[in-house]
C-alpha atoms as a PDB file:
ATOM      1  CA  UNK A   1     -24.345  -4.067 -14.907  1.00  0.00           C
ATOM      2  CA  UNK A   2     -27.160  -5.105 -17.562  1.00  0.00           C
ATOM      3  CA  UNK A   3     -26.208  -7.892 -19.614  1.00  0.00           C
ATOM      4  CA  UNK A   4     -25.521  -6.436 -23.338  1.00  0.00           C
ATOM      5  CA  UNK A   5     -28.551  -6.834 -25.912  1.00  0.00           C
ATOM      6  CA  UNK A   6     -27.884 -10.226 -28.204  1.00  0.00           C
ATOM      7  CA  UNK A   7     -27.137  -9.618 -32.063  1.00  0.00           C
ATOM      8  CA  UNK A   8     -30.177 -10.304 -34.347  1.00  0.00           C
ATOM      9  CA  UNK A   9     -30.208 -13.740 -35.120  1.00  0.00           C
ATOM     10  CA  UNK A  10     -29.227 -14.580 -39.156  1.00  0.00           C
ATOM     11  CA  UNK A  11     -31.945 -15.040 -41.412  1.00  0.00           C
ATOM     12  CA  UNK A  12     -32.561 -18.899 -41.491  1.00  0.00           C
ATOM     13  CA  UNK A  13     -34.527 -19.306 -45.124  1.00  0.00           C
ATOM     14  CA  UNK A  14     -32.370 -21.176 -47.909  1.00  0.00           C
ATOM     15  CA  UNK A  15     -32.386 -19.815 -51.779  1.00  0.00           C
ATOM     16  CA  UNK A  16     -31.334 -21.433 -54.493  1.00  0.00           C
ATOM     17  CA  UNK A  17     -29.085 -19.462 -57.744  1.00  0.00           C
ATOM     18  CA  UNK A  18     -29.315 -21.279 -60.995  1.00  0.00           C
ATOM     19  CA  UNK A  19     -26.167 -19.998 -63.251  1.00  0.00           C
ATOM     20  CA  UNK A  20     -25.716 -19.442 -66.807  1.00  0.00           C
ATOM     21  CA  UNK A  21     -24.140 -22.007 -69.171  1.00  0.00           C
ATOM     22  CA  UNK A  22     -20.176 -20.869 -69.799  1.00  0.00           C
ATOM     23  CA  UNK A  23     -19.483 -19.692 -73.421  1.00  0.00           C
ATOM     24  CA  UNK A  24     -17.960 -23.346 -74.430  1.00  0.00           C
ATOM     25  CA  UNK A  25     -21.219 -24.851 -73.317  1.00  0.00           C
ATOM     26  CA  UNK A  26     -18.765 -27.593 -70.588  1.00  0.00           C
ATOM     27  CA  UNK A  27     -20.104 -25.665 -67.274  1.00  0.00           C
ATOM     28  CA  UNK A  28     -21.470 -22.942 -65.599  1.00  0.00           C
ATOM     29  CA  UNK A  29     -20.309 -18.781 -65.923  1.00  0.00           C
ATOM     30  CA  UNK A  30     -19.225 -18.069 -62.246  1.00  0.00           C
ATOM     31  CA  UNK A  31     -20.278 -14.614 -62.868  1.00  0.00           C
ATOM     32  CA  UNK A  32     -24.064 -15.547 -63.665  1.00  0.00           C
ATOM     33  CA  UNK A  33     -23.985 -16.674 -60.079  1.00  0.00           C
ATOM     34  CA  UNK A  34     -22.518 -13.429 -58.353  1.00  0.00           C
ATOM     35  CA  UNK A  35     -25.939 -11.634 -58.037  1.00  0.00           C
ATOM     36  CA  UNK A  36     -29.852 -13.084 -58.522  1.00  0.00           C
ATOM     37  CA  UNK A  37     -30.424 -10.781 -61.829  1.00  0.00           C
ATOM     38  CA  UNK A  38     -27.309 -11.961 -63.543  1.00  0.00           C
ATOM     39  CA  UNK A  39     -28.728 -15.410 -62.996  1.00  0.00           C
ATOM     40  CA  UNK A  40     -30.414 -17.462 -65.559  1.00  0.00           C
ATOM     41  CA  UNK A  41     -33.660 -16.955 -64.085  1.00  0.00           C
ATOM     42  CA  UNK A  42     -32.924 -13.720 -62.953  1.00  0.00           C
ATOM     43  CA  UNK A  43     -33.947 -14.134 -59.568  1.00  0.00           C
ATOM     44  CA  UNK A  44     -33.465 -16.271 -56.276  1.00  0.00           C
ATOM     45  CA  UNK A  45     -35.279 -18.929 -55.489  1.00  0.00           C
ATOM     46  CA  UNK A  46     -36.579 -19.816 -51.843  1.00  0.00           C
ATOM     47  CA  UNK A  47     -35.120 -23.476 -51.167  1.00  0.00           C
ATOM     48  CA  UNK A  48     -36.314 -23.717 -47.276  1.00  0.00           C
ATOM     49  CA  UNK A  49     -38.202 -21.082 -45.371  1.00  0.00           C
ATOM     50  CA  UNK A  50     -36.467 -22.122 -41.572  1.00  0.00           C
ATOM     51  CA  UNK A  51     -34.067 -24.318 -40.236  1.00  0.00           C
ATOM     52  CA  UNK A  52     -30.895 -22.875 -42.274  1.00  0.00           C
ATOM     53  CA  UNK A  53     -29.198 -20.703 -39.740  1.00  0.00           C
ATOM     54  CA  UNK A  54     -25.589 -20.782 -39.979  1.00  0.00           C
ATOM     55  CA  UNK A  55     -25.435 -22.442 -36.794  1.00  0.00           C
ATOM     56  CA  UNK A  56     -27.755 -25.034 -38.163  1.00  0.00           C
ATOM     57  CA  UNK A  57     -25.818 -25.677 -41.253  1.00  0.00           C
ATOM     58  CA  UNK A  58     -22.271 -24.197 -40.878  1.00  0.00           C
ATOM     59  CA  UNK A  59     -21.223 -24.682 -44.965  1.00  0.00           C
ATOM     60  CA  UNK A  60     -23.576 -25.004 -47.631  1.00  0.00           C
ATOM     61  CA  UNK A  61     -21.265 -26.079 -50.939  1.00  0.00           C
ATOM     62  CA  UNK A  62     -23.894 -26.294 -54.523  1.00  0.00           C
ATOM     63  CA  UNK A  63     -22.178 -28.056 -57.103  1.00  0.00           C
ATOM     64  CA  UNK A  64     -23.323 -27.015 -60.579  1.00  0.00           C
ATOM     65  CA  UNK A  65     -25.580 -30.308 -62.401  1.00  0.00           C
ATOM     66  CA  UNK A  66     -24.385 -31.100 -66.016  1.00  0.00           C
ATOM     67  CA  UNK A  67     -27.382 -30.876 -68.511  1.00  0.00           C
ATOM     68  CA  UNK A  68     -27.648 -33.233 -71.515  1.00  0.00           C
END
């Protein structure tokens, strides 16, 4: 018996999501960051082109940056 055909491997580029200021101007909306044209730039970014497979980097956690 042929050994079965491997899964495709995951995509291993990075992209970055910048979010929207909340409405009380202390954070960021969640929602801005749910899809790349509710972002504040409207799109994604491309952080790394290789090297981010999830077996590479299991969790990725971004943590929002404060402005002012």
């Amino acid at each position: 018996m042929p050994f079965p055909t491997p899964p495709p491997r995951a995509p291993t580029r990075a992209f970055t999501r910048q979010g929207k200021a909340n409405t009380a101007g202390n954070g960021v909306d969640v929602l801005s960051l749910a899809t790349s044209t509710a972002s504040s730039t409207g799109t994604d970014g491309e952080y790394a082109a290789s090297g981010w497979s999830p077996t590479d980097v299991p969790r990725l956690l971004g943590i929002p940056r404060r402005h002012g």
